[in-house]
Protein backbone atom coordinates (compact mmCIF):
# COMPACT_ATOMS: atom_id res chain seq x y z
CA UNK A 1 0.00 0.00 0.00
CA UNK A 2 0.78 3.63 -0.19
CA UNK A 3 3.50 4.92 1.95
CA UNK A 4 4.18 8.33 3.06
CA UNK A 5 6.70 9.13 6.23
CA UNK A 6 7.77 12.59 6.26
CA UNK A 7 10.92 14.13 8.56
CA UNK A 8 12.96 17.16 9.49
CA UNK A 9 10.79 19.37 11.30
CA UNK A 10 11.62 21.31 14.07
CA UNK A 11 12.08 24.36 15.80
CA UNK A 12 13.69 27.74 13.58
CA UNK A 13 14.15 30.75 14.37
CA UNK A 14 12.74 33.83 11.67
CA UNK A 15 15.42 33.69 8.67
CA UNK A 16 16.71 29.97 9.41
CA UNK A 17 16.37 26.98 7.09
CA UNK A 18 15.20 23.66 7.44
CA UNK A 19 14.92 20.44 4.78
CA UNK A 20 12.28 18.24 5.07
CA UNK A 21 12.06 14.75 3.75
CA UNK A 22 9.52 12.33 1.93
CA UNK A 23 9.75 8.74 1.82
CA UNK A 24 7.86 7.21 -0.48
CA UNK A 25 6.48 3.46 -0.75
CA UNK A 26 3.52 1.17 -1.95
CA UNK A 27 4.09 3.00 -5.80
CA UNK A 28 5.90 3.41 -8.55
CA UNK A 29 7.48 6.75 -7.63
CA UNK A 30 9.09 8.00 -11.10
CA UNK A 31 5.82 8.16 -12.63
CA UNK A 32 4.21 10.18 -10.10
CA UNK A 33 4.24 14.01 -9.42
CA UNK A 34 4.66 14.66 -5.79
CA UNK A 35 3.29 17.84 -3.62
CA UNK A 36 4.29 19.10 -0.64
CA UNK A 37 1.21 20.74 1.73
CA UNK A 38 1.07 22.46 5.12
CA UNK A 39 -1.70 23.28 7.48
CA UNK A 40 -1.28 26.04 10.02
CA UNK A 41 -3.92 25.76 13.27
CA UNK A 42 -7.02 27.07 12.48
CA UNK A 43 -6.49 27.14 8.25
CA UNK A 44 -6.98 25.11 5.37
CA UNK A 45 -4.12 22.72 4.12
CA UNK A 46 -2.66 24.42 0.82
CA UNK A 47 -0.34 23.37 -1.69
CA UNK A 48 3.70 24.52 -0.75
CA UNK A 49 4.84 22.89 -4.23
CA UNK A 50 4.64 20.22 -6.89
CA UNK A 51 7.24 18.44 -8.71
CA UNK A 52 6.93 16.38 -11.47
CA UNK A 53 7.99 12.27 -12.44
CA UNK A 54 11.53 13.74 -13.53
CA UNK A 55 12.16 16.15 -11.26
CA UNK A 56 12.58 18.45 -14.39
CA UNK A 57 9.25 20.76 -13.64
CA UNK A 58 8.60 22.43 -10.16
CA UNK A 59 6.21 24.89 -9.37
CA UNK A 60 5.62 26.64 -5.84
CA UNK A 61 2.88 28.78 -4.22
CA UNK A 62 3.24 32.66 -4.51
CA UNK A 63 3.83 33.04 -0.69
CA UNK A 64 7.21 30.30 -0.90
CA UNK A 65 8.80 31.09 -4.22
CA UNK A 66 12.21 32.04 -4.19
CA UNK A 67 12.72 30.63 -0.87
CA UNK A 68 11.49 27.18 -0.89
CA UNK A 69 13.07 24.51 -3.26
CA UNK A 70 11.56 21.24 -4.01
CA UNK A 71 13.60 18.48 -5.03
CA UNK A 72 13.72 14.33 -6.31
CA UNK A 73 15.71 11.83 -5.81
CA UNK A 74 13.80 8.71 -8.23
CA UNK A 75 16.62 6.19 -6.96
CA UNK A 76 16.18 6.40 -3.41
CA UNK A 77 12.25 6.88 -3.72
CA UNK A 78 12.44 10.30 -1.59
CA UNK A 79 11.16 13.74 -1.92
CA UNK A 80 12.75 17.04 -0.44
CA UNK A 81 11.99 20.73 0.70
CA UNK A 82 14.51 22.58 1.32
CA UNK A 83 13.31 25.75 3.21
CA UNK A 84 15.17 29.05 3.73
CA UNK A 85 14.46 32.39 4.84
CA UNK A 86 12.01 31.06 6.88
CA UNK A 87 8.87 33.50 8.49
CA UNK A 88 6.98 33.09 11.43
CA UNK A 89 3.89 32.19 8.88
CA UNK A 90 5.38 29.31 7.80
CA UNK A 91 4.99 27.56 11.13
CA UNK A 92 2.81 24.74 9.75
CA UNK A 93 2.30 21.04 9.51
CA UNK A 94 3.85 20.23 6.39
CA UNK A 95 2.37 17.10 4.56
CA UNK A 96 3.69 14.87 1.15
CA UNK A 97 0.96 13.69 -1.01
CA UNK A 98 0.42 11.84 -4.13
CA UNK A 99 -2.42 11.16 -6.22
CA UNK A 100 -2.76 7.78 -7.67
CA UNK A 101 -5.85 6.50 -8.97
CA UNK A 102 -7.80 9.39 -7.84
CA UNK A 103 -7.01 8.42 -4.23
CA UNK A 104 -5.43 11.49 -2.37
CA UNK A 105 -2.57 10.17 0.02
CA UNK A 106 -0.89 11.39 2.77
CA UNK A 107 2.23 11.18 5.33
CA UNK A 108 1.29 11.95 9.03
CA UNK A 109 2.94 14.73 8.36
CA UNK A 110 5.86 16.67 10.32
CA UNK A 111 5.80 20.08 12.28
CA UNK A 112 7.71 23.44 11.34
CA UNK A 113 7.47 26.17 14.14
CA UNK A 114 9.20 29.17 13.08
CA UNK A 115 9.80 31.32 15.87
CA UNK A 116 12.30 33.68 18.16
């Protein structure tokens, strides 16, 4: 079955960086595009960033670009965010996700708190 187990959340203070990882199972992972999605308490989960089966295509929401950077690794099966100048609004749960057969899947998810 579907797998997703993210990692690397933490505590960060304003202007820090953190990477977060995706490990993905249960699929055939090149053929897929992956997303990255956070939820902050009390808001909707929205879509961080997409990436497609390559890796070759990425495309980010308007409050992350230039600062986020989603990456692939198709060998090892993994999917990365690499986060820097980080704000106090991006304190989130941040969530991978693929879509296969309709079917919306999720990790548990891991926790960014940006603060001082």
């Amino acid at each position: 079955q579907v797998q997703l187990v993210e990692s690397g959340g933490g505590l960060v203070q304003p202007g820090g960086s953190l990477r977060l990882s995706c490990a993905a199972s249960g699929f055939t992972f090149s053929q897929y595009y992956m997303r990255w999605y956070r939820q902050a308490p009390g808001k909707e989960r929205g879509l961080v960033a997409i990436i497609s089966p390559t890796g070759s295509s990425t495309n980010y929401g308007d409050s992350v670009k230039g600062r986020f950077t989603m990456s692939r690794d198709n060998a090892k099966n993994t999917v990365a965010l690499q986060m820097n100048s980080l704000r106090p609004e991006d304190t989130a749960v941040y969530y991978c996700s693929v879509v296969r057969n309709a079917v919306n899947y999720w990790g548990q998810g891991t926790q960014v708190t940006v603060s001082s």
